[in-house]
N, C-alpha and C. Protein backbone atom coordinates (compact mmCIF):
# COMPACT_ATOMS: atom_id res chain seq x y z
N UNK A 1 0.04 -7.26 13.30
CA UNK A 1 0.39 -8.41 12.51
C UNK A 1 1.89 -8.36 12.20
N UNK A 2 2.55 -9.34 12.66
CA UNK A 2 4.04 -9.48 12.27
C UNK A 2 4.72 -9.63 10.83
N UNK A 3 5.40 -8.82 10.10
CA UNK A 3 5.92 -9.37 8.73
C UNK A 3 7.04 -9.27 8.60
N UNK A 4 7.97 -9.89 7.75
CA UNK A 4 9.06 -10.02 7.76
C UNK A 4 9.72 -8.37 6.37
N UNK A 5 8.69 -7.53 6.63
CA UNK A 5 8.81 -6.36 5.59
C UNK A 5 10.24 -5.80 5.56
N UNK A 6 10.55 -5.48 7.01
CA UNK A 6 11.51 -5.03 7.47
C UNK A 6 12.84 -5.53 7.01
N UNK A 7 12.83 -6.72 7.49
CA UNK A 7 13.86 -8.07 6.83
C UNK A 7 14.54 -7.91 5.59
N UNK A 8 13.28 -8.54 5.17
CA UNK A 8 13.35 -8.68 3.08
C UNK A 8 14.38 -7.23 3.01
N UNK A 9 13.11 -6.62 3.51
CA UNK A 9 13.84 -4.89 2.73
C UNK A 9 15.15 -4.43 2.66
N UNK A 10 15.65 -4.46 3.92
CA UNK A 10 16.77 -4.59 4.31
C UNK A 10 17.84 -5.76 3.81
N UNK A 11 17.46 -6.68 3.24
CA UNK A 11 18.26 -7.39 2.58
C UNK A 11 18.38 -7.59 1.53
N UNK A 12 17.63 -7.18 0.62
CA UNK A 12 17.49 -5.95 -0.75
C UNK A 12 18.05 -4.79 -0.96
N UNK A 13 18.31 -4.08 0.24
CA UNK A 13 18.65 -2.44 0.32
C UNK A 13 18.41 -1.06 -0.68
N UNK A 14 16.82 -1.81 -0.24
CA UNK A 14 15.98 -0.89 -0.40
C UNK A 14 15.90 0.02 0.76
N UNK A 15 15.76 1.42 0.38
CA UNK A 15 14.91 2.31 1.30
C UNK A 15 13.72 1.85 1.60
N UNK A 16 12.93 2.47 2.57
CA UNK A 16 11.22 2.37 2.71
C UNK A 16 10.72 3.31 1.31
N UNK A 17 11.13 4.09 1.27
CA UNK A 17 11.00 4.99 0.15
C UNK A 17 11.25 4.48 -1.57
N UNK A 18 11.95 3.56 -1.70
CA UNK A 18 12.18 3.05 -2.44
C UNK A 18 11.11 1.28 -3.04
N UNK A 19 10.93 1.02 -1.82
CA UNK A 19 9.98 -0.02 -1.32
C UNK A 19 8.70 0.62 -2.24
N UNK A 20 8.22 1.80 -1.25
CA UNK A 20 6.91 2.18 -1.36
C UNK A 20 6.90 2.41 -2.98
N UNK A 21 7.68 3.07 -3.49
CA UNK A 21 7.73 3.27 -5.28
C UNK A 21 6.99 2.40 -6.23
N UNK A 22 7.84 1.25 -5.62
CA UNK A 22 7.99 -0.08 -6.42
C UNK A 22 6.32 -0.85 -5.98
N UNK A 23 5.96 -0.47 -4.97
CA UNK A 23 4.44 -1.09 -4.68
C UNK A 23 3.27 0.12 -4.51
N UNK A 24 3.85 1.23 -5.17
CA UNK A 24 2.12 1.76 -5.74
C UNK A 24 2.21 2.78 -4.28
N UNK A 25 2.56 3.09 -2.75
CA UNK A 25 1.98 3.64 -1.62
C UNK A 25 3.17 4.21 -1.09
N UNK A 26 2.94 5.06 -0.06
CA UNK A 26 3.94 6.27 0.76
C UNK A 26 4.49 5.73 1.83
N UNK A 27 5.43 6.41 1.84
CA UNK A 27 6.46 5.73 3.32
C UNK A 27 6.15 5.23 3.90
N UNK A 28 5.04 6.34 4.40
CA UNK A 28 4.62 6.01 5.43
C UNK A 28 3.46 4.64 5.72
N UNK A 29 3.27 4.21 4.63
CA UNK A 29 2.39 3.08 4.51
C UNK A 29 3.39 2.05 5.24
N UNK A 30 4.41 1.48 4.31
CA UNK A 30 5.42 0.98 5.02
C UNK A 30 6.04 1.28 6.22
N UNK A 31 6.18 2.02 6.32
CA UNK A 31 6.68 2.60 7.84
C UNK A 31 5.72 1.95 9.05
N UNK A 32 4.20 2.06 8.65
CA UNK A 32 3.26 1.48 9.46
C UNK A 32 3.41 0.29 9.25
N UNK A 33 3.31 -0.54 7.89
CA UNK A 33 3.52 -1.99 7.90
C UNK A 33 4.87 -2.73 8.91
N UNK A 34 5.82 -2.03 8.87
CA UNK A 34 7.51 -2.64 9.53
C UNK A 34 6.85 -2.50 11.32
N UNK A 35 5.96 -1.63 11.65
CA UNK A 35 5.81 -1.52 12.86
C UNK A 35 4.81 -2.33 13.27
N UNK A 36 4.25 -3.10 12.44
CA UNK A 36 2.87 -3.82 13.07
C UNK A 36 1.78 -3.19 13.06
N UNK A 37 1.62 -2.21 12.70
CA UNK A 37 0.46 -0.98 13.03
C UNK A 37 -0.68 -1.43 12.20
N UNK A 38 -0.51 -1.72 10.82
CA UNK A 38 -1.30 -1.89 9.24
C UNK A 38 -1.10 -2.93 9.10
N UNK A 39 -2.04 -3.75 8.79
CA UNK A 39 -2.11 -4.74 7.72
C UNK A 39 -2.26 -4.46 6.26
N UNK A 40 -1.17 -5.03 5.40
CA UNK A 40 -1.45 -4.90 3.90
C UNK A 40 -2.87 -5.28 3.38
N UNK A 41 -3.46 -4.71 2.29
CA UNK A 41 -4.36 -5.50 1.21
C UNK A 41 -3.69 -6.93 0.93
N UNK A 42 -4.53 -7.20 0.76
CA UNK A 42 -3.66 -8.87 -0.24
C UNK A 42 -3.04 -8.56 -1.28
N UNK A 43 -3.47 -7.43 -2.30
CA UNK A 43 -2.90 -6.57 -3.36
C UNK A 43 -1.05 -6.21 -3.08
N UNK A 44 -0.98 -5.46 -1.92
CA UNK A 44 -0.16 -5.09 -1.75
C UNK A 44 0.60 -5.84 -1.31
N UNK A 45 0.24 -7.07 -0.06
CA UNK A 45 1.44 -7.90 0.09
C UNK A 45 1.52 -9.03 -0.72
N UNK A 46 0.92 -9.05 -2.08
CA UNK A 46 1.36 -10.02 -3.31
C UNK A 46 2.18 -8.87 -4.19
N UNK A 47 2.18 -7.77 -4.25
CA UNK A 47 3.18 -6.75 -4.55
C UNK A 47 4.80 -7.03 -3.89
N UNK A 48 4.79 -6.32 -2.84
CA UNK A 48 5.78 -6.43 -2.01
C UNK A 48 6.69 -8.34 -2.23
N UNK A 49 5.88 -9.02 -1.92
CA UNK A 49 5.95 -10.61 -1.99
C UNK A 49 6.79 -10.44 -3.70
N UNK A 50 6.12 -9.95 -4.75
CA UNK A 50 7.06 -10.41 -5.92
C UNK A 50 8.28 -9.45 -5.75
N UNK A 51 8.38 -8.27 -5.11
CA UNK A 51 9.60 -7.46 -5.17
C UNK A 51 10.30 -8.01 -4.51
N UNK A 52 10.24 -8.78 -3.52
CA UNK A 52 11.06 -9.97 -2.84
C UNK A 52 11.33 -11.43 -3.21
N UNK A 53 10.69 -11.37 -4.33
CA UNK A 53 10.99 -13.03 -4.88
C UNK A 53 10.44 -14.07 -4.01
N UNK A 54 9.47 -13.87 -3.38
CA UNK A 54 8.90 -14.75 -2.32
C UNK A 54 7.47 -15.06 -2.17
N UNK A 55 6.80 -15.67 -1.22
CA UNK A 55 5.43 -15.52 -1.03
C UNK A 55 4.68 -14.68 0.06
N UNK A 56 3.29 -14.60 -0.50
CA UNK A 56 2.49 -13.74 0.90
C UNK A 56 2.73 -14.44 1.74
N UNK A 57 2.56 -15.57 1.97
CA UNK A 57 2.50 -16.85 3.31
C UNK A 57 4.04 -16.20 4.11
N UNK A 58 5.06 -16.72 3.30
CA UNK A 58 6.43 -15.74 3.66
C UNK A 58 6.55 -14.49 4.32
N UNK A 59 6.03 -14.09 3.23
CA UNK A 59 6.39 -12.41 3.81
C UNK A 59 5.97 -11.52 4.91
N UNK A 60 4.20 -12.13 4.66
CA UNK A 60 3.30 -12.22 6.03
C UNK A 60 3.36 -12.97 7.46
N UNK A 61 4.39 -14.02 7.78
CA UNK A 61 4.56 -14.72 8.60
C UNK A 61 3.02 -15.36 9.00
N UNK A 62 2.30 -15.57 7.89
CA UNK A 62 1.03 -15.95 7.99
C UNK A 62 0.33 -17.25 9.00
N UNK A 63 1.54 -18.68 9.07
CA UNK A 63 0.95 -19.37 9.57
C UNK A 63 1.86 -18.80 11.34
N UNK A 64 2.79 -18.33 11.32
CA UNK A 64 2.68 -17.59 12.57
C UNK A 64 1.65 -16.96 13.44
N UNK A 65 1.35 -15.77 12.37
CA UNK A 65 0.35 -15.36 12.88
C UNK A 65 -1.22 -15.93 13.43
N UNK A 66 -1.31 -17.12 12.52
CA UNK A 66 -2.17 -17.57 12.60
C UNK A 66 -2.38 -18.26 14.26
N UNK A 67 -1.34 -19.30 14.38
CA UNK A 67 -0.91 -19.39 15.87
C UNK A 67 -1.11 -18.90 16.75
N UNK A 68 -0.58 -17.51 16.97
CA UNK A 68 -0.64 -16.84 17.87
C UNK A 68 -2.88 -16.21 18.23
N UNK A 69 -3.01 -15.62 16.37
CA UNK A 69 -4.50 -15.68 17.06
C UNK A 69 -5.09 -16.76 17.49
N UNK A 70 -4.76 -17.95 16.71
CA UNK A 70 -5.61 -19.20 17.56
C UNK A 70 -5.51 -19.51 18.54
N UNK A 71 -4.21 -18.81 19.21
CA UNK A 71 -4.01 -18.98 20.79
C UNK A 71 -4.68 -17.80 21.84
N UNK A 72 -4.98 -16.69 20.88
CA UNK A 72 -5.89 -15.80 21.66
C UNK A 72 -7.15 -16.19 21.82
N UNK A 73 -7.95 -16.34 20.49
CA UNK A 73 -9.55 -16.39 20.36
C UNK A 73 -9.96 -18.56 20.90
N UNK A 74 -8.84 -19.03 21.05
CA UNK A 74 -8.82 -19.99 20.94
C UNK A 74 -9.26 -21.73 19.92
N UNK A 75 -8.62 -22.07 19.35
CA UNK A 75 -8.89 -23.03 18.39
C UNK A 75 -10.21 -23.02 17.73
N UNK A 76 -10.76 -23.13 16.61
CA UNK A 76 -12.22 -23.04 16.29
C UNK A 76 -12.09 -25.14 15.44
């Protein structure tokens, strides 16, 4: 799942380490989120989302994503 974690973060200048503090989980949580690997809880990316001043829809590239699966599994 694509998010703009990386982004935000970096334009905050935050560490990942610093990130993870501020939302409750370990680097390495983030570390997996910036790579696509993990999907957040909704918990966590409405976390992350207020440490960025933004939304889940935002932060998640949600209707992106959405796209792209509807282009895999195809339209329902």
């Amino acid at each position: 799942m694509k998010t703009r974690v990386r982004e935000l973060r970096n334009l905050a200048n935050l560490t990942q380490q610093q990130l993870a503090d501020l939302v409750h989980v370990s680097s390495r949580t983030i570390i997996s989120i910036e790579k696509g690997q993990y999907r957040p809880s909704l918990m966590l990316a409405y976390r992350m989302a207020e440490v960025f001043g933004t939304t889940v829809e935002n932060l998640c590239c949600l209707k992106e994503n959405k796209e792209l699966e509807d282009q895999q599994y195809g339209d329902l």
